[in-house]
PDB file of N, CA and C in Angstrom:
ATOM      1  N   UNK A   1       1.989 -12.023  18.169  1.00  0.00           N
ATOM      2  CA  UNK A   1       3.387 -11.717  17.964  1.00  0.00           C
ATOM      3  C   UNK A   1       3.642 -10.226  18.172  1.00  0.00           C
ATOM      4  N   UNK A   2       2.570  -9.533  17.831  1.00  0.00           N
ATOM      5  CA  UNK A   2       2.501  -8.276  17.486  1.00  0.00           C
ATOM      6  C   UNK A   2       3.447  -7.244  17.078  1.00  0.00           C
ATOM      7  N   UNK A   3       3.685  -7.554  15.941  1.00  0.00           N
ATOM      8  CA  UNK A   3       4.016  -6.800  14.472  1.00  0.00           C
ATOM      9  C   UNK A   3       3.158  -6.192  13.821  1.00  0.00           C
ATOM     10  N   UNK A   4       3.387  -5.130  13.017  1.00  0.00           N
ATOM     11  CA  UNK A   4       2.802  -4.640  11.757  1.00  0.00           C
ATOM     12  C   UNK A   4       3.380  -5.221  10.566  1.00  0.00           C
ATOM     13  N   UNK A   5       3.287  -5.821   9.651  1.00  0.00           N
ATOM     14  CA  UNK A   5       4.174  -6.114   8.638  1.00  0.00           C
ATOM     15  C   UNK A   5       3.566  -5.476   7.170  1.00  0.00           C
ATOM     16  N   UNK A   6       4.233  -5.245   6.139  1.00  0.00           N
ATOM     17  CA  UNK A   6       4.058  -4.560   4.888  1.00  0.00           C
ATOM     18  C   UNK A   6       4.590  -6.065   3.744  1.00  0.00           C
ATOM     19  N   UNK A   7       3.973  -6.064   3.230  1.00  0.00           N
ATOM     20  CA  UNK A   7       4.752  -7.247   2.247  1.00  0.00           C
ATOM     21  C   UNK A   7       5.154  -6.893   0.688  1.00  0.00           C
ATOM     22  N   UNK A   8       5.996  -7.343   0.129  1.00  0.00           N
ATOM     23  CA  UNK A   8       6.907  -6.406  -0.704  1.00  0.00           C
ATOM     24  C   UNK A   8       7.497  -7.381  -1.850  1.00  0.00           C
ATOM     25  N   UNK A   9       7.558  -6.590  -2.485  1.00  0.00           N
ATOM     26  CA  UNK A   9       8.276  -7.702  -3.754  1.00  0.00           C
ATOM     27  C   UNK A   9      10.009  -7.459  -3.839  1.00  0.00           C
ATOM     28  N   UNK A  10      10.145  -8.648  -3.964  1.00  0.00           N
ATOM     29  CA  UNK A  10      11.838  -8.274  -3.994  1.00  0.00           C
ATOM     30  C   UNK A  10      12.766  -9.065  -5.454  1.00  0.00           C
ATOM     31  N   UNK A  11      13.544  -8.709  -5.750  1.00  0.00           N
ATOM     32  CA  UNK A  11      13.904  -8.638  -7.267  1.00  0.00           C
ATOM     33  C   UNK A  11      15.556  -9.897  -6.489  1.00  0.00           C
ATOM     34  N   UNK A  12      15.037 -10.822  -7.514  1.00  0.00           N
ATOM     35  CA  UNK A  12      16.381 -11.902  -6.674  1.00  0.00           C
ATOM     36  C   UNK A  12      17.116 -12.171  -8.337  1.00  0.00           C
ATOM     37  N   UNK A  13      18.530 -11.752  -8.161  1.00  0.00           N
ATOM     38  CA  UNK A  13      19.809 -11.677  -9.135  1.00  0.00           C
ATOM     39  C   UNK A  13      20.479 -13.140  -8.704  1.00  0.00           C
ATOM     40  N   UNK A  14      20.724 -13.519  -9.742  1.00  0.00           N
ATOM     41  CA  UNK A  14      21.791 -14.854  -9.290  1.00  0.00           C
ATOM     42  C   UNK A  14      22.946 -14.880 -10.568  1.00  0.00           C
ATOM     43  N   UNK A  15      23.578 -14.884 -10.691  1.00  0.00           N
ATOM     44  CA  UNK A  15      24.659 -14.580 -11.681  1.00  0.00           C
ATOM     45  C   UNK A  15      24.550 -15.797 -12.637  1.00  0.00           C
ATOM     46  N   UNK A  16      24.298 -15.395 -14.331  1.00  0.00           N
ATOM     47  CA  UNK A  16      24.335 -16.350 -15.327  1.00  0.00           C
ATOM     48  C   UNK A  16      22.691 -16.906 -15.873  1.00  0.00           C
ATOM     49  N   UNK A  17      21.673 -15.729 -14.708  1.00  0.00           N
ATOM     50  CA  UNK A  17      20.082 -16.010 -14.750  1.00  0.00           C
ATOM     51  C   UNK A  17      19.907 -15.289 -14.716  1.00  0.00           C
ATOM     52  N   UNK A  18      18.105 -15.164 -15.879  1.00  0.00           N
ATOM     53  CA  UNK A  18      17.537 -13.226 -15.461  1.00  0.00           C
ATOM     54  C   UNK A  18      17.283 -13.582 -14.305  1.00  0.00           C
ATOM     55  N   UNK A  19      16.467 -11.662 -13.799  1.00  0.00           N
ATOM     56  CA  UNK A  19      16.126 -11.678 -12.768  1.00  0.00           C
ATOM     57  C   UNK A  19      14.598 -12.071 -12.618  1.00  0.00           C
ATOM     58  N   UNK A  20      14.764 -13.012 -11.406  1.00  0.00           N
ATOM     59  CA  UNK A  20      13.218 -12.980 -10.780  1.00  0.00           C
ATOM     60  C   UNK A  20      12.810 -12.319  -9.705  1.00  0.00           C
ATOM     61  N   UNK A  21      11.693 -12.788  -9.587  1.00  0.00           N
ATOM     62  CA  UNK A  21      11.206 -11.713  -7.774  1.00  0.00           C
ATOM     63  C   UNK A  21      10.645 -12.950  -6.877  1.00  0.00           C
ATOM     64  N   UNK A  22       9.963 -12.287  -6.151  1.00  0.00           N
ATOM     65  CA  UNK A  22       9.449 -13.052  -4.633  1.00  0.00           C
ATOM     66  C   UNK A  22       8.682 -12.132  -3.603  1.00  0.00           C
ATOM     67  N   UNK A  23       8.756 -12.621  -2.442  1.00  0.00           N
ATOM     68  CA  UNK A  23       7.600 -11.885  -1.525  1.00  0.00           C
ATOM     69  C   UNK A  23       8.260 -11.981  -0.589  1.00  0.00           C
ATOM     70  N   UNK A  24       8.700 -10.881   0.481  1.00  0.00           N
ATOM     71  CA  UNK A  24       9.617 -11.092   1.554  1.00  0.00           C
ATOM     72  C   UNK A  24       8.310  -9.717   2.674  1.00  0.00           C
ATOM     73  N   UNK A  25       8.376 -10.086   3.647  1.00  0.00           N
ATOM     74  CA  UNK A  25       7.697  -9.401   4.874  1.00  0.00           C
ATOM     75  C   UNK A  25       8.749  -8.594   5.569  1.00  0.00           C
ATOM     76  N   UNK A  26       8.147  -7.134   5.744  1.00  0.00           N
ATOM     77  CA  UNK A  26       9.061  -6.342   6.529  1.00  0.00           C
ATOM     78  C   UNK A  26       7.759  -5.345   7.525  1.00  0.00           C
ATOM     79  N   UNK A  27       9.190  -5.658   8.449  1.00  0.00           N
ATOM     80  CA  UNK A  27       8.015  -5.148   9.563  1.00  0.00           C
ATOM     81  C   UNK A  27       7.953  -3.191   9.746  1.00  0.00           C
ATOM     82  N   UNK A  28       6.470  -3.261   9.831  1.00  0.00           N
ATOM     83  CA  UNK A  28       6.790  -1.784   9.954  1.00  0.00           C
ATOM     84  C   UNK A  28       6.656  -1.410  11.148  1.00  0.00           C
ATOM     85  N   UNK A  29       6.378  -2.003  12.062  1.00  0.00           N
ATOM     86  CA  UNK A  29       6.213  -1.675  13.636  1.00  0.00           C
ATOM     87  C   UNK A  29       5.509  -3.010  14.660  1.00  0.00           C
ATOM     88  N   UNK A  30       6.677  -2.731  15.617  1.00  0.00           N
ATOM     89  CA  UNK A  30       6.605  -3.941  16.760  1.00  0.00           C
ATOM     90  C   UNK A  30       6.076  -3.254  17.855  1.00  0.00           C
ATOM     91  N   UNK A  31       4.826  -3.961  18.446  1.00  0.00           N
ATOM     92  CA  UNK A  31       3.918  -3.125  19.556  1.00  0.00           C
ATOM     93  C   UNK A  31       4.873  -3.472  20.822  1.00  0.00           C
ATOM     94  N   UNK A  32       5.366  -2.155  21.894  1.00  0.00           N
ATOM     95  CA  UNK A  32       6.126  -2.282  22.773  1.00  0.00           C
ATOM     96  C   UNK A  32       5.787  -3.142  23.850  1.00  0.00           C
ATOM     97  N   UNK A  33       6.545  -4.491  24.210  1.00  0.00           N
ATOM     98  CA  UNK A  33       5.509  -5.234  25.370  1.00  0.00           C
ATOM     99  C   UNK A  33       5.778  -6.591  24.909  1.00  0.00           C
ATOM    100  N   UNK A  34       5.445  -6.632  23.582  1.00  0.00           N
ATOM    101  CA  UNK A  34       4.701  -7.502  22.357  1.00  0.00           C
ATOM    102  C   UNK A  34       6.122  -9.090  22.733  1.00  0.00           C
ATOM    103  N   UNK A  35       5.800 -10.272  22.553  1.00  0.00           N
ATOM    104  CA  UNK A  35       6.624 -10.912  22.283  1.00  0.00           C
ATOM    105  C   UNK A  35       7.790 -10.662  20.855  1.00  0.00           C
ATOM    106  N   UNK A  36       7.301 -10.020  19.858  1.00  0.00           N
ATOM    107  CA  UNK A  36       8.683  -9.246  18.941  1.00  0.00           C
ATOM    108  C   UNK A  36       9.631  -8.790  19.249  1.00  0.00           C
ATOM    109  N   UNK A  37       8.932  -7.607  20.256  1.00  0.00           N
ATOM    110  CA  UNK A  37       9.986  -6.788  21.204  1.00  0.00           C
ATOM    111  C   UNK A  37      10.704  -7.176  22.036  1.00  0.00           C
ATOM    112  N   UNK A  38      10.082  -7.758  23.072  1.00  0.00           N
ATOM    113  CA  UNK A  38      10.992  -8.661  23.934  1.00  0.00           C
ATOM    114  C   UNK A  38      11.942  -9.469  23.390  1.00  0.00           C
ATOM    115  N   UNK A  39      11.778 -10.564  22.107  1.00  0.00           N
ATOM    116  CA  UNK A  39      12.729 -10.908  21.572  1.00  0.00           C
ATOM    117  C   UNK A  39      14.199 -10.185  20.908  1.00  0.00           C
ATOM    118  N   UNK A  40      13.311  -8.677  20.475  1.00  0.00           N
ATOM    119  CA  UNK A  40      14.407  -8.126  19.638  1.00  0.00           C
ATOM    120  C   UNK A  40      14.127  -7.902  18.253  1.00  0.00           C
ATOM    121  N   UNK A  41      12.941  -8.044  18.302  1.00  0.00           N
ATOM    122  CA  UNK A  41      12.615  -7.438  16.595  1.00  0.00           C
ATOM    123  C   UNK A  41      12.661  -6.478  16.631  1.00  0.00           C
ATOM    124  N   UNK A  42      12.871  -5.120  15.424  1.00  0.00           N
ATOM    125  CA  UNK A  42      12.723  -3.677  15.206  1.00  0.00           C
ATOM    126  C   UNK A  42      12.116  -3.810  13.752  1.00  0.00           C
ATOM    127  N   UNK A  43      11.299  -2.211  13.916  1.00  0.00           N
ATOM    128  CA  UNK A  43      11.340  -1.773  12.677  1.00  0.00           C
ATOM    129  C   UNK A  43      12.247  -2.297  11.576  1.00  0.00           C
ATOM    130  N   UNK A  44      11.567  -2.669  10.195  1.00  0.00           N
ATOM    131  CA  UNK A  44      12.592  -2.460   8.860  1.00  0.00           C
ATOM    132  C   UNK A  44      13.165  -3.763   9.212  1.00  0.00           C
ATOM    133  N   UNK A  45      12.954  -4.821  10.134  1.00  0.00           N
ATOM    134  CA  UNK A  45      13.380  -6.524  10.034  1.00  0.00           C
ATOM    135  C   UNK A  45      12.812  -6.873   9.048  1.00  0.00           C
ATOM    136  N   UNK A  46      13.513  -7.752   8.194  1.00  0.00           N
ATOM    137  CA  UNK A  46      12.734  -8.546   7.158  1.00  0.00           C
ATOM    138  C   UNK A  46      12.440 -10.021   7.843  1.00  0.00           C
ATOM    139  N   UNK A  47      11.339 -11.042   7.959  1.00  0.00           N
ATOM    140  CA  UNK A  47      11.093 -12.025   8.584  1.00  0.00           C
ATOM    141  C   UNK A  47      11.266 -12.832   7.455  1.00  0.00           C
ATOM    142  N   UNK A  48      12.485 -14.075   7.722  1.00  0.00           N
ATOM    143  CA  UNK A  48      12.995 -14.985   6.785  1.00  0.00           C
ATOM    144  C   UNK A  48      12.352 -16.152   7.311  1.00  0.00           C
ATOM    145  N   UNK A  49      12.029 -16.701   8.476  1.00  0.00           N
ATOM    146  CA  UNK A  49      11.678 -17.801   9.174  1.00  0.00           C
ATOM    147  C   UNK A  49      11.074 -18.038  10.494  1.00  0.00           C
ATOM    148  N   UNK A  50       9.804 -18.564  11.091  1.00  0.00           N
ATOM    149  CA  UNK A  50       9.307 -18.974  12.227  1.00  0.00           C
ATOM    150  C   UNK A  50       9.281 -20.301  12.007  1.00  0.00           C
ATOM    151  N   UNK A  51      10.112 -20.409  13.037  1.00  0.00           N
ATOM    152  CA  UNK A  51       9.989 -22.315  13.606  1.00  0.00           C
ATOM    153  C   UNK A  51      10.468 -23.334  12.626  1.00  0.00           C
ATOM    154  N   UNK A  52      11.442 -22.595  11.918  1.00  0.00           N
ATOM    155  CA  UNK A  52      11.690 -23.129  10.768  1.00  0.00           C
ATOM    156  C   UNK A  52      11.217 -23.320   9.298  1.00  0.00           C
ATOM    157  N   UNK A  53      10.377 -22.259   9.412  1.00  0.00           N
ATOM    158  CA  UNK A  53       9.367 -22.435   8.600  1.00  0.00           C
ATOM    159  C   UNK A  53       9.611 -21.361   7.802  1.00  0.00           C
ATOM    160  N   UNK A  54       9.546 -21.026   6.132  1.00  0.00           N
ATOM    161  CA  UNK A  54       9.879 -20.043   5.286  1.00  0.00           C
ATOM    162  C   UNK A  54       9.001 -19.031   5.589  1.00  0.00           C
ATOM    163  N   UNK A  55       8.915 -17.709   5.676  1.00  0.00           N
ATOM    164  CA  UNK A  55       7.569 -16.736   6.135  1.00  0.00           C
ATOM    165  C   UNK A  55       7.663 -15.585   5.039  1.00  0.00           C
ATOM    166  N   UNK A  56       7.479 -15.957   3.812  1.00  0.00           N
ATOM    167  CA  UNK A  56       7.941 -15.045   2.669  1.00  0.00           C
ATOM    168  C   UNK A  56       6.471 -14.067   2.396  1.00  0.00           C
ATOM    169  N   UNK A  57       4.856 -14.694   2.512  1.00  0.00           N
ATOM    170  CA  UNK A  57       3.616 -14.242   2.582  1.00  0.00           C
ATOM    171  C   UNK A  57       3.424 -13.999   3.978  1.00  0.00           C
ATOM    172  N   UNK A  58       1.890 -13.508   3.830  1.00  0.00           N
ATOM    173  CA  UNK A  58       1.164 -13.049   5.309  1.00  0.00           C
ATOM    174  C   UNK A  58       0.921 -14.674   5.564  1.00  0.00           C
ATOM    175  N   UNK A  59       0.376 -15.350   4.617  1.00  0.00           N
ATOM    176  CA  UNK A  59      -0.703 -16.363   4.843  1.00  0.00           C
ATOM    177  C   UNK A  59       0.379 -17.719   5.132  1.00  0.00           C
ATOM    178  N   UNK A  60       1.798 -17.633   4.619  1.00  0.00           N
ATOM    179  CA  UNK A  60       2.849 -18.161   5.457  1.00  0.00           C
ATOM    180  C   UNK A  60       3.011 -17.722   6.834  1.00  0.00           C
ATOM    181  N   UNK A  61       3.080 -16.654   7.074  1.00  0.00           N
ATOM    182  CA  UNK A  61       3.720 -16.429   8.083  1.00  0.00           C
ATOM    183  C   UNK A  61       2.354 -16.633   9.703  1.00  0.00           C
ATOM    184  N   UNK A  62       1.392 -16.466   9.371  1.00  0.00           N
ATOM    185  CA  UNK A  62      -0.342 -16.799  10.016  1.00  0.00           C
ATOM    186  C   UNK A  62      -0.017 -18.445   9.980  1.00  0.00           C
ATOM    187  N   UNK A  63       0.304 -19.170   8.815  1.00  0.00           N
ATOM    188  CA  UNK A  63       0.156 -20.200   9.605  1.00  0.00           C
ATOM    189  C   UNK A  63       1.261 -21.283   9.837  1.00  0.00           C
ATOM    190  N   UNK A  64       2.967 -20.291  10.521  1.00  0.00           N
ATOM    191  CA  UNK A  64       3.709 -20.573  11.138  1.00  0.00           C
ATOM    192  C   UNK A  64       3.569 -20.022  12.662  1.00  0.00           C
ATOM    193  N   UNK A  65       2.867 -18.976  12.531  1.00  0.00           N
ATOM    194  CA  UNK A  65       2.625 -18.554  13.759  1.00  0.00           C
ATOM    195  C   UNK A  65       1.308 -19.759  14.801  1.00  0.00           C
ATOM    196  N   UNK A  66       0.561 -19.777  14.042  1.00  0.00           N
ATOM    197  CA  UNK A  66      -0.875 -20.758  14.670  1.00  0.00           C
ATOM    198  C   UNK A  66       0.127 -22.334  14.449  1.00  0.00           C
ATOM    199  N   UNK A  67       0.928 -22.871  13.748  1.00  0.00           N
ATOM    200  CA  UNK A  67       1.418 -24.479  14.201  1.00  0.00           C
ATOM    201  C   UNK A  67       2.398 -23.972  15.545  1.00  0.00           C
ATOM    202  N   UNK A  68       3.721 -23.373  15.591  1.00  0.00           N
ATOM    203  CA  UNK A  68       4.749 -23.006  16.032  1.00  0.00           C
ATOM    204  C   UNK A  68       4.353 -22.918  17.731  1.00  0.00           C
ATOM    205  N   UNK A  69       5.183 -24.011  18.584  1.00  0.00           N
ATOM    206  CA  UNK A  69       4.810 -23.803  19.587  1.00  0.00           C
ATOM    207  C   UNK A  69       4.809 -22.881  20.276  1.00  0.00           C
ATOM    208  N   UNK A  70       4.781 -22.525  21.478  1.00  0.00           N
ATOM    209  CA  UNK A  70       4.657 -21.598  22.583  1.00  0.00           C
ATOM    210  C   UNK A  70       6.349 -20.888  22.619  1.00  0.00           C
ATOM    211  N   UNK A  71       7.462 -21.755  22.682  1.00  0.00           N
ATOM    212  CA  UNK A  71       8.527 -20.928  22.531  1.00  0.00           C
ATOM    213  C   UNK A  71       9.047 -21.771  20.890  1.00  0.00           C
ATOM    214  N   UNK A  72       9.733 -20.572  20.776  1.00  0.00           N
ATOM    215  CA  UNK A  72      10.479 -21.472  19.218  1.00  0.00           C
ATOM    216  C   UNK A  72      11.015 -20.339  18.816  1.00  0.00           C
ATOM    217  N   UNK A  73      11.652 -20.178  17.764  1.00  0.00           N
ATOM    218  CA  UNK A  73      12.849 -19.082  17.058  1.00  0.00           C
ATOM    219  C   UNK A  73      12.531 -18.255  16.023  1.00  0.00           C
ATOM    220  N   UNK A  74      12.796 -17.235  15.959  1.00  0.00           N
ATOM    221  CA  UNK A  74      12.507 -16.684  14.166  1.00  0.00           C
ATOM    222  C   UNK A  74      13.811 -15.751  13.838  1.00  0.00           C
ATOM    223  N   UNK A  75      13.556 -15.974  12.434  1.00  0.00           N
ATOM    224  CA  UNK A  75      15.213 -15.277  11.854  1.00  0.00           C
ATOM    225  C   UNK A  75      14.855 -14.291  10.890  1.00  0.00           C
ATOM    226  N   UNK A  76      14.944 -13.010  11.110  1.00  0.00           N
ATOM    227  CA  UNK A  76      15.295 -11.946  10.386  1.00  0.00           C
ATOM    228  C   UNK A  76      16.194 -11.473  10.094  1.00  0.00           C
ATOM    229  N   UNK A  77      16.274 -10.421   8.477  1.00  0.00           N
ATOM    230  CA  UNK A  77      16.857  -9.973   7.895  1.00  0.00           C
ATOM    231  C   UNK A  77      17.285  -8.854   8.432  1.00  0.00           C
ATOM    232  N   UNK A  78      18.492  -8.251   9.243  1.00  0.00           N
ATOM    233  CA  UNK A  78      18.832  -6.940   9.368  1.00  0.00           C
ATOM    234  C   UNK A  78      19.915  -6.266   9.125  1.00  0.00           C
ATOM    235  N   UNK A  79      19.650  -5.023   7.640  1.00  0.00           N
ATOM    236  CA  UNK A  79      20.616  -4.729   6.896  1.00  0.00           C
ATOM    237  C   UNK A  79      21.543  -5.527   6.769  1.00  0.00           C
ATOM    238  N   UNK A  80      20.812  -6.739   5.879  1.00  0.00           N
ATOM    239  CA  UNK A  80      21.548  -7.677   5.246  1.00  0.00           C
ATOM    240  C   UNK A  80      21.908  -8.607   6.573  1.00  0.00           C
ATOM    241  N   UNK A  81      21.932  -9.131   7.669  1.00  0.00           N
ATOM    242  CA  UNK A  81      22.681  -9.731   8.707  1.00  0.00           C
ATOM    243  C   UNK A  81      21.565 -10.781   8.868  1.00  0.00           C
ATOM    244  N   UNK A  82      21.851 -11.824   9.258  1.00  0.00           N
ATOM    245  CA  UNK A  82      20.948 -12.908   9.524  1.00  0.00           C
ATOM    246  C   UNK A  82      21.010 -13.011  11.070  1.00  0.00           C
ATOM    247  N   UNK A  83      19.726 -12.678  11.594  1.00  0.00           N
ATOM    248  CA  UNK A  83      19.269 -12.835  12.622  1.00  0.00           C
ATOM    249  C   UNK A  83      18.681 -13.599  13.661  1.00  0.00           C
ATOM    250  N   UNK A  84      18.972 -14.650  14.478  1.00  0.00           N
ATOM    251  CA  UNK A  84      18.080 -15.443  15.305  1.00  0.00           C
ATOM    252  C   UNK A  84      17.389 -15.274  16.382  1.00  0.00           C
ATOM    253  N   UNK A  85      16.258 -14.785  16.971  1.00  0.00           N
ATOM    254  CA  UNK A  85      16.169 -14.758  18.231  1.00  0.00           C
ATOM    255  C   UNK A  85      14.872 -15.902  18.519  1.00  0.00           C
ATOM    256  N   UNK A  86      15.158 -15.927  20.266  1.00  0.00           N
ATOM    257  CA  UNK A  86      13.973 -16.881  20.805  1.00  0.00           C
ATOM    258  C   UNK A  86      12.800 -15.905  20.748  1.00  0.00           C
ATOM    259  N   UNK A  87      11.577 -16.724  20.504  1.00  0.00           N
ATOM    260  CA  UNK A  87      10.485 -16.294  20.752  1.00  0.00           C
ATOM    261  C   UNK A  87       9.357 -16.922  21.021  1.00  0.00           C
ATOM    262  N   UNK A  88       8.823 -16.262  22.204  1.00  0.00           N
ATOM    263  CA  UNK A  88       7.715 -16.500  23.294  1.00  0.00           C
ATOM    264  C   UNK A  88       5.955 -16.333  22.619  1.00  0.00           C
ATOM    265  N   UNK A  89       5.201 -16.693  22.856  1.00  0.00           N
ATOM    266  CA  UNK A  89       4.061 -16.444  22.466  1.00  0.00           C
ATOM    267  C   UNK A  89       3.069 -16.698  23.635  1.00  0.00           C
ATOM    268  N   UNK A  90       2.237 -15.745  23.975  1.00  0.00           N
ATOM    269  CA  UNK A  90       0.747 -16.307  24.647  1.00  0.00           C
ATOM    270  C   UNK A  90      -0.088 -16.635  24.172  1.00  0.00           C
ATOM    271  N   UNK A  91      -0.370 -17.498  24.351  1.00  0.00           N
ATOM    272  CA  UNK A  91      -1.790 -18.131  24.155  1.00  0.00           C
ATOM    273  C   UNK A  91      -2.950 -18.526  25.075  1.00  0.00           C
TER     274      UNK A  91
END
């Protein structure tokens, strides 16, 4: 895919509940070339989904990447905006 990703805890508010947390992936760098790039990933994307698939861990997101065919979609977080793009993979 070639990303760097950092994984992070994130503090989730819902009104009328304390707060809980979770694990959300943000990328810290997309190798230029890389199927990320070509799609349109940047820096500071948060990765919400491959192939439909939730990608909140590393060990989620490793094995949406290894089922997820050759082309298929992923949706990131950017400053808050929900993101879709196609994405390519070699294998």
């Amino acid at each position: 895919m070639g990303v760097m990703v950092n994984a992070e805890i994130r503090i989730i508010e819902e009104a009328g509940k304390q707060p809980s947390h979770g694990w959300q992936l943000r990328l810290t760098g997309v190798e230029p070339g890389s199927p990320a790039d070509i799609a349109g990933m940047r820096e500071n994307d948060l990765i919400i989904s491959l192939h439909g698939w939730p990608t909140p861990t590393l060990q989620e997101l490793g094995r949406a990447i290894h089922e997820a065919p050759l082309a298929t979609r992923v949706v990131v977080s950017r400053a808050g905006e929900l993101l879709e793009f196609p994405l390519e993979f070699e294998r």
